[in-house]
C-alpha atoms as a PDB file:
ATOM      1  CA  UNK A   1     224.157  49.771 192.714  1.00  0.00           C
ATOM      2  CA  UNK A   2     220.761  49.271 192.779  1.00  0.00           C
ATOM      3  CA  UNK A   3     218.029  52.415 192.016  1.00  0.00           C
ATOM      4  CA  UNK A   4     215.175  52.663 194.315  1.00  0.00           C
ATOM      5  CA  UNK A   5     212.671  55.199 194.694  1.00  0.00           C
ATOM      6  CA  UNK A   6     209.449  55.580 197.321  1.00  0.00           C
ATOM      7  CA  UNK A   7     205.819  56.776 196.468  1.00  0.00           C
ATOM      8  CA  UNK A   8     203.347  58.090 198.472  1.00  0.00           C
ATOM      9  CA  UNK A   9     199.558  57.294 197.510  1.00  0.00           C
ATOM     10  CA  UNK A  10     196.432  56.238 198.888  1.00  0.00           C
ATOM     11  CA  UNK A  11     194.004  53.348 198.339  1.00  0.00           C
ATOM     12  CA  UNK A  12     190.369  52.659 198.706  1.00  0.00           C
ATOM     13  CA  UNK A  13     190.335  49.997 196.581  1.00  0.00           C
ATOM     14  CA  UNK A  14     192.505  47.146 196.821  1.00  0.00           C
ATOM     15  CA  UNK A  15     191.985  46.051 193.047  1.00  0.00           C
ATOM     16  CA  UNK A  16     193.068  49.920 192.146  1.00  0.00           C
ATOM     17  CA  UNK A  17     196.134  49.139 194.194  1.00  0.00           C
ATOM     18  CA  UNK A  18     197.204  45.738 192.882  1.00  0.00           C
ATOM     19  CA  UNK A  19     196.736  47.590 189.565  1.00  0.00           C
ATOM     20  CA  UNK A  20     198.983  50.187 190.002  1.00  0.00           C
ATOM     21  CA  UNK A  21     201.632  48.092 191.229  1.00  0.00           C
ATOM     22  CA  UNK A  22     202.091  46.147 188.157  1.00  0.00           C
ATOM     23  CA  UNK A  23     202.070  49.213 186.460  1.00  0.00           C
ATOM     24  CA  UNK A  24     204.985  50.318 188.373  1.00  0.00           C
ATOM     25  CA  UNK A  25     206.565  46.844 187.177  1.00  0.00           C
ATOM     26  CA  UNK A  26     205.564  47.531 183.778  1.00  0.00           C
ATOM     27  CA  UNK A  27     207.549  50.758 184.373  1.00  0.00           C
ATOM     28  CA  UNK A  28     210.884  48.453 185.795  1.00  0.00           C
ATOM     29  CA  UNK A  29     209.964  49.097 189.318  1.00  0.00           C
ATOM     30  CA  UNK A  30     209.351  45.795 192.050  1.00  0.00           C
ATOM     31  CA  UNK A  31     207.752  46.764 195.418  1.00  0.00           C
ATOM     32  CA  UNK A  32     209.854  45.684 197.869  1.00  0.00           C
ATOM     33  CA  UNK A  33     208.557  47.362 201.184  1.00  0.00           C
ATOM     34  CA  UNK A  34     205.193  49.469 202.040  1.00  0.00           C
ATOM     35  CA  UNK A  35     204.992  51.066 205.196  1.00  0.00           C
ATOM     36  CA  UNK A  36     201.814  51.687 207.607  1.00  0.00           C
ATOM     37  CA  UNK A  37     201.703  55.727 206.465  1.00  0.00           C
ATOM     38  CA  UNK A  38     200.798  54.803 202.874  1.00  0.00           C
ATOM     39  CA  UNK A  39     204.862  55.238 201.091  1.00  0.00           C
ATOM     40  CA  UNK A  40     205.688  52.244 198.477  1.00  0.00           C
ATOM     41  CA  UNK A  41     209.321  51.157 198.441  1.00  0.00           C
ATOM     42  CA  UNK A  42     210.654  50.041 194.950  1.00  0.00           C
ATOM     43  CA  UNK A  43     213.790  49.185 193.261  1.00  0.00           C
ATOM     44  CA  UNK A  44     215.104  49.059 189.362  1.00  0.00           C
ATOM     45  CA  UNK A  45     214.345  45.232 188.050  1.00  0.00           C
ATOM     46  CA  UNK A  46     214.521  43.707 184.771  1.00  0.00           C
ATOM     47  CA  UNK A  47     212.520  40.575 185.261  1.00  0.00           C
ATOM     48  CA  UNK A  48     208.805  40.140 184.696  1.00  0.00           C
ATOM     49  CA  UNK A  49     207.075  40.188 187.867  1.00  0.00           C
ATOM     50  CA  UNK A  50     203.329  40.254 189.220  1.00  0.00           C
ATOM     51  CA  UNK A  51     201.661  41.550 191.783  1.00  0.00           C
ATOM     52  CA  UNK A  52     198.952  40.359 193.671  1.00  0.00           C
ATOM     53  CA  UNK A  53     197.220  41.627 196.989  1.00  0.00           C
ATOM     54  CA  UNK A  54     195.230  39.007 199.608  1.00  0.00           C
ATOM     55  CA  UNK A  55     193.251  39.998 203.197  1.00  0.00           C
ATOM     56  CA  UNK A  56     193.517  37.949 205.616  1.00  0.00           C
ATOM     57  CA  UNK A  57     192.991  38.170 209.608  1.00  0.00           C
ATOM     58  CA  UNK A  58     195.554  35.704 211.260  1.00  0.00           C
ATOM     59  CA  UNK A  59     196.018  35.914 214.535  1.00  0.00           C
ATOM     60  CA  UNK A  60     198.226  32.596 215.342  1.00  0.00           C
ATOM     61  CA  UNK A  61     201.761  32.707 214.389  1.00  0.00           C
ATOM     62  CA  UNK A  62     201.211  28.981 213.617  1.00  0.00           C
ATOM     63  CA  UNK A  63     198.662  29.303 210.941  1.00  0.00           C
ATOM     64  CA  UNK A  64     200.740  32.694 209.558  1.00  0.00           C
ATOM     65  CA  UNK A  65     203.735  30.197 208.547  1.00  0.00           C
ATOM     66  CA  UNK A  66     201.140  28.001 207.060  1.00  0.00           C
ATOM     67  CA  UNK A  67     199.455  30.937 205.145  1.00  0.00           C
ATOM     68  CA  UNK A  68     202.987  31.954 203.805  1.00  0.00           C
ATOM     69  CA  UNK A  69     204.204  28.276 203.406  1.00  0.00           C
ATOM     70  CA  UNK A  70     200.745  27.676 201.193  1.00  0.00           C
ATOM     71  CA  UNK A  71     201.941  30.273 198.587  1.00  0.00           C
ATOM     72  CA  UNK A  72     205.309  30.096 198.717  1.00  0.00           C
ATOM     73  CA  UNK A  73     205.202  26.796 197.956  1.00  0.00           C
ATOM     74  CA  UNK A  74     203.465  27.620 194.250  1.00  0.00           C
ATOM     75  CA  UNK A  75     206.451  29.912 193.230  1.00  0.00           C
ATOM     76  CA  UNK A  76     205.492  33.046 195.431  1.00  0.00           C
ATOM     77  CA  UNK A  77     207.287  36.159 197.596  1.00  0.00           C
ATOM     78  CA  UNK A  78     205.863  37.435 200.278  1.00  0.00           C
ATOM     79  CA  UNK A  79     207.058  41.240 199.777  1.00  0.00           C
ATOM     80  CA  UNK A  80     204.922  42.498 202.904  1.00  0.00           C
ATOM     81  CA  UNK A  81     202.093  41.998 205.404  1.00  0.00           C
ATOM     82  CA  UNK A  82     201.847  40.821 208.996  1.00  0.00           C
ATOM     83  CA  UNK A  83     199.633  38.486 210.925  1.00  0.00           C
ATOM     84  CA  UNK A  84     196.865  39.942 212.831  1.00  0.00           C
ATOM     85  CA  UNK A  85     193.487  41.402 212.113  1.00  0.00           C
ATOM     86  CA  UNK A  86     192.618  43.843 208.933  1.00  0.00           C
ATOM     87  CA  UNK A  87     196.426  43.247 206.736  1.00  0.00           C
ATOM     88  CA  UNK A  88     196.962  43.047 203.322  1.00  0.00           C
ATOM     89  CA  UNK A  89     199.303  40.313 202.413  1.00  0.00           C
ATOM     90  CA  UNK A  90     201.243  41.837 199.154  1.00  0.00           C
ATOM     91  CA  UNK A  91     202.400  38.918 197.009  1.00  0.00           C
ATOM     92  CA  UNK A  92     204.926  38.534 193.843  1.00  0.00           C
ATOM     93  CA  UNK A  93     205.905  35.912 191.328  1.00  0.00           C
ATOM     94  CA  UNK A  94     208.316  35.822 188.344  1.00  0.00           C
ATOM     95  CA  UNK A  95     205.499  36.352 185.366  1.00  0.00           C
ATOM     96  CA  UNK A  96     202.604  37.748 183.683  1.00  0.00           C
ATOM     97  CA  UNK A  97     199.161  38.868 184.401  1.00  0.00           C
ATOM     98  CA  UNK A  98     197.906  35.449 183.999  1.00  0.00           C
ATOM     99  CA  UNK A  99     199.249  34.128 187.367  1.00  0.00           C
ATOM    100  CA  UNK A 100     196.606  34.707 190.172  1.00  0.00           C
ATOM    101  CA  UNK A 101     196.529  33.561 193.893  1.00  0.00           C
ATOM    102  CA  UNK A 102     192.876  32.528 193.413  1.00  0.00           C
ATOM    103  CA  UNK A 103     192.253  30.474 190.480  1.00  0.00           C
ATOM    104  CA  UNK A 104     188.853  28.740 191.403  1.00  0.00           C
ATOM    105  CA  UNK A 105     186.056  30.210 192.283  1.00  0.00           C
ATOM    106  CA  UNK A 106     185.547  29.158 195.788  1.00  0.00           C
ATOM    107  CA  UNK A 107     189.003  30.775 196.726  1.00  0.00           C
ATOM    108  CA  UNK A 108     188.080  33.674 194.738  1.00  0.00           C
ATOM    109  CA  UNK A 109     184.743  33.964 196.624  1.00  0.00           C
ATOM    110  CA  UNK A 110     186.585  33.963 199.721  1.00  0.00           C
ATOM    111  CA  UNK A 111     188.663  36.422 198.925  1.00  0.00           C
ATOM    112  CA  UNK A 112     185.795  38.911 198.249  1.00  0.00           C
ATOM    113  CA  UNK A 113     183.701  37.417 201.173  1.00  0.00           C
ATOM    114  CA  UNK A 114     186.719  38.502 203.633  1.00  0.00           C
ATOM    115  CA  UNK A 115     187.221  42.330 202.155  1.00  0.00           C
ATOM    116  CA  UNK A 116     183.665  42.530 202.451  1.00  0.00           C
ATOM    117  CA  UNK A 117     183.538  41.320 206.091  1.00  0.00           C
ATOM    118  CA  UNK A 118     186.502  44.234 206.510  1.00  0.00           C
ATOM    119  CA  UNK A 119     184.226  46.823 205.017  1.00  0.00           C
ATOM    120  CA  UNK A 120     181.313  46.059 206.524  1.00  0.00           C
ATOM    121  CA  UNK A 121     183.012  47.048 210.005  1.00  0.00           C
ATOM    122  CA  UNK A 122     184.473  50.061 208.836  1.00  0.00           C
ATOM    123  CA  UNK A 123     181.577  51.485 207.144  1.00  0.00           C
ATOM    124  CA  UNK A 124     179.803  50.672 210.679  1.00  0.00           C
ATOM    125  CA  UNK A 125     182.481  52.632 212.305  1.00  0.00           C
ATOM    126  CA  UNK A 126     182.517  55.535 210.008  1.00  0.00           C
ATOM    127  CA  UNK A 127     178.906  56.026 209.891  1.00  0.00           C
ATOM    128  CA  UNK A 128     178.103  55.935 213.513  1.00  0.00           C
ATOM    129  CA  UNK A 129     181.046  58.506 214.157  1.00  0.00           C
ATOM    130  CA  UNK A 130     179.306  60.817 211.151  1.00  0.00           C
ATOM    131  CA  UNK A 131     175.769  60.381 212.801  1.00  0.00           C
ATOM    132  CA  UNK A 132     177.392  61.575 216.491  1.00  0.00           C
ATOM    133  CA  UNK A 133     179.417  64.185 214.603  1.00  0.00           C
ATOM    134  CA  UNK A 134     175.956  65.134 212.494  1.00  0.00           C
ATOM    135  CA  UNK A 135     173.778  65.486 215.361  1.00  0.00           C
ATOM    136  CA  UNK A 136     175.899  68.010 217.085  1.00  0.00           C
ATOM    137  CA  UNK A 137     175.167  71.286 216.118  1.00  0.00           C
ATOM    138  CA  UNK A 138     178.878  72.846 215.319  1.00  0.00           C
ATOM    139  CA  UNK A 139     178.229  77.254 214.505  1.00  0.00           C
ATOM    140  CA  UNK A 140     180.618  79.072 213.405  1.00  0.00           C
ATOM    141  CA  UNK A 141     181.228  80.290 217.112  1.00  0.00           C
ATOM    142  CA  UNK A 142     182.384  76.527 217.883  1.00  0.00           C
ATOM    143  CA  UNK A 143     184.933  76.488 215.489  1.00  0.00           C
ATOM    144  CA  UNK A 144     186.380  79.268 216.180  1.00  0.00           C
ATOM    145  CA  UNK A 145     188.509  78.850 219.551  1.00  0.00           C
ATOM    146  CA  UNK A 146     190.392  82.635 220.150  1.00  0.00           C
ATOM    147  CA  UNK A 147     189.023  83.690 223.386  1.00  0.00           C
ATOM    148  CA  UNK A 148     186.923  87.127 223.122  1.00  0.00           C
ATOM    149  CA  UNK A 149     187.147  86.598 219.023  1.00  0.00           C
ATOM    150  CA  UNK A 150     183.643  87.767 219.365  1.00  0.00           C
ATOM    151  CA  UNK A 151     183.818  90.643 221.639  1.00  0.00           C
ATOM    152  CA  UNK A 152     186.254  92.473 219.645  1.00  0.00           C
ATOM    153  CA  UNK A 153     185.824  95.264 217.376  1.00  0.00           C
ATOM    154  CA  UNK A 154     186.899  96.879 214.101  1.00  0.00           C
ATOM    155  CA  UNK A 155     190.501  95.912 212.834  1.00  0.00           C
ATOM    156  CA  UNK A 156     191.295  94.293 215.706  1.00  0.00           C
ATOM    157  CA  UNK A 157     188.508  91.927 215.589  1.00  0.00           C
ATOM    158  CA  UNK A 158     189.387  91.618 211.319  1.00  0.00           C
ATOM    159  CA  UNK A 159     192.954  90.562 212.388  1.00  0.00           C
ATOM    160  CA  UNK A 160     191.926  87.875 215.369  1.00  0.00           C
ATOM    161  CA  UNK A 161     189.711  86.370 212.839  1.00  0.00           C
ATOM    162  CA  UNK A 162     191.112  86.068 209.668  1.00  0.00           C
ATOM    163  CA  UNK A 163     194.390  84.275 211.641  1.00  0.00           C
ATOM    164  CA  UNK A 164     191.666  81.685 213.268  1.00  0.00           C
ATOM    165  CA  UNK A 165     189.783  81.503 209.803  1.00  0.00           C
ATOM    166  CA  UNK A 166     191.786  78.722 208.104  1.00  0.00           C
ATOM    167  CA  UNK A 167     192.069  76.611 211.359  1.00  0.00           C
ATOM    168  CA  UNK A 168     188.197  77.160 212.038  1.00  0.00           C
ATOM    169  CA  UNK A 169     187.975  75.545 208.175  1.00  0.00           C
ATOM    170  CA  UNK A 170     190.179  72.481 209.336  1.00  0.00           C
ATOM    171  CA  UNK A 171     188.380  72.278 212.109  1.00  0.00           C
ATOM    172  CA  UNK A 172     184.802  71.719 210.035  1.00  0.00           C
ATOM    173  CA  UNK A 173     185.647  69.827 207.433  1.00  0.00           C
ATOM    174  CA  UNK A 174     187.118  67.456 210.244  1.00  0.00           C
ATOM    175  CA  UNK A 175     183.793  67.229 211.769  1.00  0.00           C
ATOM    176  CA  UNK A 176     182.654  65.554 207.925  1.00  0.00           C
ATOM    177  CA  UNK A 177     185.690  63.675 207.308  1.00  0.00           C
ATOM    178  CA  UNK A 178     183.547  60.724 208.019  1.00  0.00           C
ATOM    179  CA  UNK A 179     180.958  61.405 205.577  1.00  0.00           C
ATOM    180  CA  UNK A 180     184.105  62.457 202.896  1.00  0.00           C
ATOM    181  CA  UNK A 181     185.504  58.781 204.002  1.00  0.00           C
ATOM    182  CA  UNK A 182     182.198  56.791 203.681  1.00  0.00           C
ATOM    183  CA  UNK A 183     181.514  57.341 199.939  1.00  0.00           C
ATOM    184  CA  UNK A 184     184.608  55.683 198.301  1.00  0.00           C
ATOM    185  CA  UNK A 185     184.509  52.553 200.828  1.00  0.00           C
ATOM    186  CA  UNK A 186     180.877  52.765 200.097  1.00  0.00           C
ATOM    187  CA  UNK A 187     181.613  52.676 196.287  1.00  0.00           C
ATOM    188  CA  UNK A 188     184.503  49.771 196.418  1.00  0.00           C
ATOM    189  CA  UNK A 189     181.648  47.615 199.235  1.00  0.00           C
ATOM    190  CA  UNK A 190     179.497  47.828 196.139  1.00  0.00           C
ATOM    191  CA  UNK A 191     181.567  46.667 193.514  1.00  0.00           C
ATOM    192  CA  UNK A 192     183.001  43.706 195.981  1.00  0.00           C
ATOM    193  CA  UNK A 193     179.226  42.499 196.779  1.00  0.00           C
ATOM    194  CA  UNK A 194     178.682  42.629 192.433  1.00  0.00           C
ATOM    195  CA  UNK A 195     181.779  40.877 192.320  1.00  0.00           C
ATOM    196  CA  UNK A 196     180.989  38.475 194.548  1.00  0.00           C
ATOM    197  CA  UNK A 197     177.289  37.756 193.301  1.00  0.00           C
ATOM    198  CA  UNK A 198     178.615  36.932 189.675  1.00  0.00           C
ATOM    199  CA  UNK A 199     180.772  33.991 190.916  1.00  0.00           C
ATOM    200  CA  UNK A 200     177.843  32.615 193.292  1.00  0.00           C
ATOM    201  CA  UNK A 201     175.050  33.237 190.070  1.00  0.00           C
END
């Protein structure tokens, strides 16, 4: 019977992820599934195995069999990904950290130049949502939705709020969860773009 376990996490940074994935096969675990609300699916292996993570935008189902033909035909599994825009394609092959999807430098430059094309729209997106969310003024009376909160007195007033107090928190943070989301994809743009400029130099 084979052992499998699932793991939740979260990733800015696709060279973070690709990174802790071979650490879970350093640990005995293969990925074998990864589903769109962030939980990796693993089971118990005793082979040496690498993991390596590709972005791609294909739309045709034509040039998706190609894509997976390509690398399949140099020894790889296709463990996960779908065509269409913004996927990661999650690759593995029998071996060690010196097998790579890219090994030249114009592939390699490709590879950054399309995560970088990805980021560039969602730091568009996330910035124009903070500036609409910045430039509306949200008081404390906005955030707080109990009708008459403010009209009422003593403990009864003490009682209404505190209950609405933790939503009303939710509720502003939420207005700056695009501001919270813009420095890490910020961060990982930057190191793509240094990346990127020392295989062009």
């Amino acid at each position: 019977m084979k052992v499998r376990y699932k793991k939740w996490k979260c990733f800015f940074d696709p060279l973070k992820e690709e990174r802790w994935l071979n650490d879970q096969l350093q640990q005995g675990y293969r990925l074998t599934k990864v589903s769109v609300f962030g939980n990796y699916y693993f089971e118990k292996t005793n082979e040496s195995h690498v993991v390596r993570l590709d972005y791609q935008e294909i739309y045709s189902r034509q040039k998706m069999n190609d894509y997976l033909a390509l690398y399949e035909s140099f020894g790889w599994e296709h463990v996960h990904g779908y065509r269409g825009g913004c996927t990661k394609q999650y690759w593995m092959k029998a071996g060690d950290e010196t097998e790579v999807l890219f090994s030249d430098r114009e592939s390699l430059s490709n590879y950054y130049k399309r995560w970088l094309k990805f980021l560039d729209a969602l730091l568009l997106v996330c910035f124009a949502l903070f500036v609409t969310n910045l430039t509306q003024n949200h008081y404390s009376r906005d955030i707080f939705l109990t009708p008459g909160l403010w009209e009422k007195q003593g403990a009864e007033f003490w009682r209404a709020y505190l209950f609405e107090f933790p939503f009303a928190v939710m509720r502003f943070l939420g207005y700056y969860l695009y501001f919270i989301l813009l420095i890490p994809l910020f961060v990982v743009y930057h190191q793509f773009k240094k990346k990127l400029k020392e295989l062009i130099v």
